[in-house]
Protein backbone atom coordinates (compact mmCIF):
# COMPACT_ATOMS: atom_id res chain seq x y z
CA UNK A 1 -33.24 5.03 -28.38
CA UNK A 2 -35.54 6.20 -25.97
CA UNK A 3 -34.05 8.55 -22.58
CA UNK A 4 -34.34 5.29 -20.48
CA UNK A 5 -32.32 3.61 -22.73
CA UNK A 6 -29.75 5.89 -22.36
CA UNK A 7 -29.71 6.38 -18.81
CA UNK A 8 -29.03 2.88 -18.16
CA UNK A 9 -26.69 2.56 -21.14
CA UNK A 10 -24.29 5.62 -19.83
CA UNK A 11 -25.03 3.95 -16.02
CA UNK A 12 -23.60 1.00 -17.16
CA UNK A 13 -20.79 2.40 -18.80
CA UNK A 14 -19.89 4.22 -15.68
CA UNK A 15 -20.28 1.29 -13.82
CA UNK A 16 -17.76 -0.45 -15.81
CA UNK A 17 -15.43 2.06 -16.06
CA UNK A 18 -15.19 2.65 -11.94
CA UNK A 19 -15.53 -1.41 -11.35
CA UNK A 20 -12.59 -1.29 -13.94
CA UNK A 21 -10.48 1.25 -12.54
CA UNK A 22 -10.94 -0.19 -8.88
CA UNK A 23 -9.64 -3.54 -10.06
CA UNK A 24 -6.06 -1.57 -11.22
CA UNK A 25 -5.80 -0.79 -7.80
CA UNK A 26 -3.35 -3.00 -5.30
CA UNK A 27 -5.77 -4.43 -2.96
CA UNK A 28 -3.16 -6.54 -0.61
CA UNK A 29 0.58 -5.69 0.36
CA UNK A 30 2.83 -7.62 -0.79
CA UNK A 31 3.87 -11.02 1.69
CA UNK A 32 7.11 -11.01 3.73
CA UNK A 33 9.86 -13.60 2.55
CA UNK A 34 12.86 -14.74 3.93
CA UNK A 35 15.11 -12.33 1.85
CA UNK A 36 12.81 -9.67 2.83
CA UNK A 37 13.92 -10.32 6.58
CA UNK A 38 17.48 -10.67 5.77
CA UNK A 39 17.80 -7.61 3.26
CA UNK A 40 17.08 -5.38 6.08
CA UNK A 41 19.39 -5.93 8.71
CA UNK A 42 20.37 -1.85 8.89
CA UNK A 43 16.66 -1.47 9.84
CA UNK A 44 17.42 -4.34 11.98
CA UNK A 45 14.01 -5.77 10.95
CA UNK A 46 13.16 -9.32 11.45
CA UNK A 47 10.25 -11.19 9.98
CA UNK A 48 8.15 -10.81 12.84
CA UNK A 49 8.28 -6.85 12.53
CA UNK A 50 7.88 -6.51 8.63
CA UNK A 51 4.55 -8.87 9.16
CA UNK A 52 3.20 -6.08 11.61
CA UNK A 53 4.47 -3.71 9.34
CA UNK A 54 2.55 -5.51 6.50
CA UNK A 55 -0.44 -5.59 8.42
CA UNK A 56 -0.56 -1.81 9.51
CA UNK A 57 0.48 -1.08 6.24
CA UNK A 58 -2.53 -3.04 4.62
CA UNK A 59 -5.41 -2.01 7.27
CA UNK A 60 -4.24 2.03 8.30
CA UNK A 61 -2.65 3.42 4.58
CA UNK A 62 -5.34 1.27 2.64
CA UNK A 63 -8.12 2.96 5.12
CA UNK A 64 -7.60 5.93 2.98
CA UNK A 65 -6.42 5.50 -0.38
CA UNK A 66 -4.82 2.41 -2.62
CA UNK A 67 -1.60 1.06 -1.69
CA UNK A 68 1.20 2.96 -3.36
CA UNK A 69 3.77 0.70 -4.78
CA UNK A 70 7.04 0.28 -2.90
CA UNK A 71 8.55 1.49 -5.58
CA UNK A 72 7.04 4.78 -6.91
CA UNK A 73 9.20 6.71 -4.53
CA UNK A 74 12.88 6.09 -3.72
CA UNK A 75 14.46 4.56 -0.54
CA UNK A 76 15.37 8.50 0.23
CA UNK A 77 11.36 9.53 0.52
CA UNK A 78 9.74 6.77 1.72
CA UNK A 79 10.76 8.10 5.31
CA UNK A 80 9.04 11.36 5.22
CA UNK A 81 5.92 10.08 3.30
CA UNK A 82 5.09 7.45 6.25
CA UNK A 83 6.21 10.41 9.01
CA UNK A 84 3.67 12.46 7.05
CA UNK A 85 0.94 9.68 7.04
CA UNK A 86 2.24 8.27 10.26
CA UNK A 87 -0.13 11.44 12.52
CA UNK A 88 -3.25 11.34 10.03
CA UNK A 89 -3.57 7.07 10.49
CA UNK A 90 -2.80 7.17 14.64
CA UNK A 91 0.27 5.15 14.20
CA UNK A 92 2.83 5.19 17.37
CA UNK A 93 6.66 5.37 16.27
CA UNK A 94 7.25 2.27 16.69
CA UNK A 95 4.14 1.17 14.55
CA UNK A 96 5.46 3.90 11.52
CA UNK A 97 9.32 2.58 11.31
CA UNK A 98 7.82 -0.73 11.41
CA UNK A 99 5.99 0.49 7.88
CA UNK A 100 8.79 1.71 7.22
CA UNK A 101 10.55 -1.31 6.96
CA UNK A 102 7.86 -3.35 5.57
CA UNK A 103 8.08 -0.88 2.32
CA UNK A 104 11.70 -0.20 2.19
CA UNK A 105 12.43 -4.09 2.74
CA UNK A 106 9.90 -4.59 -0.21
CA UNK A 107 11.21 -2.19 -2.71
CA UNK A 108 14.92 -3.67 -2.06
CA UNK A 109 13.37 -7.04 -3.08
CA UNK A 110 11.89 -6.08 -5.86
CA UNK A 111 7.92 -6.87 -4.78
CA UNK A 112 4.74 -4.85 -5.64
């Protein structure tokens, strides 16, 4: 095999390998329900303010890396992780407890 040959055979593979490993990523949050709404009512979070949460969730966390899911961190850290994030993606405090909500009302029902 001559060096082109291999260039474009280990350019390939590399190409395959990233497409591949971009494809395991979450690429949309998950979609409010009903339940989702009605799970939260100690956030007091109604459907209209986990669907902003899902949308600043999607467009300012995404912005930087893939979507964590709900549930690779308890209900107890969720809080400081999106206080921690909340600075670095210019979201208000109303704007981070609705993300907030949006995740913890997702990990209680199970989504993502």
């Amino acid at each position: 095999m001559g060096t082109r040959a291999f260039v474009i055979g280990v350019g390939g593979l590399i190409s395959a390998l990233v497409l591949a490993g971009c494809e395991s990523a979450p690429r949309t949050s998950a979609p409010v329900s009903a339940g989702m709404a009605t799970g939260t009512a100690s956030q007091q979070a109604d459907a209209t303010a986990l669907g902003t949460g899902r949308t600043l969730y999607a467009a300012r966390c995404a912005a930087c890396h893939t979507l964590p899911k709900a549930a690779a961190h308890s209900a107890e850290q969720w809080p400081a992780l999106v206080a921690g994030m909340a600075k670095r993606s210019g979201l208000n405090p109303e704007q981070s407890q609705q993300v907030l909500a949006y995740i913890l009302a997702t990990r209680s029902s199970g989504q993502r």
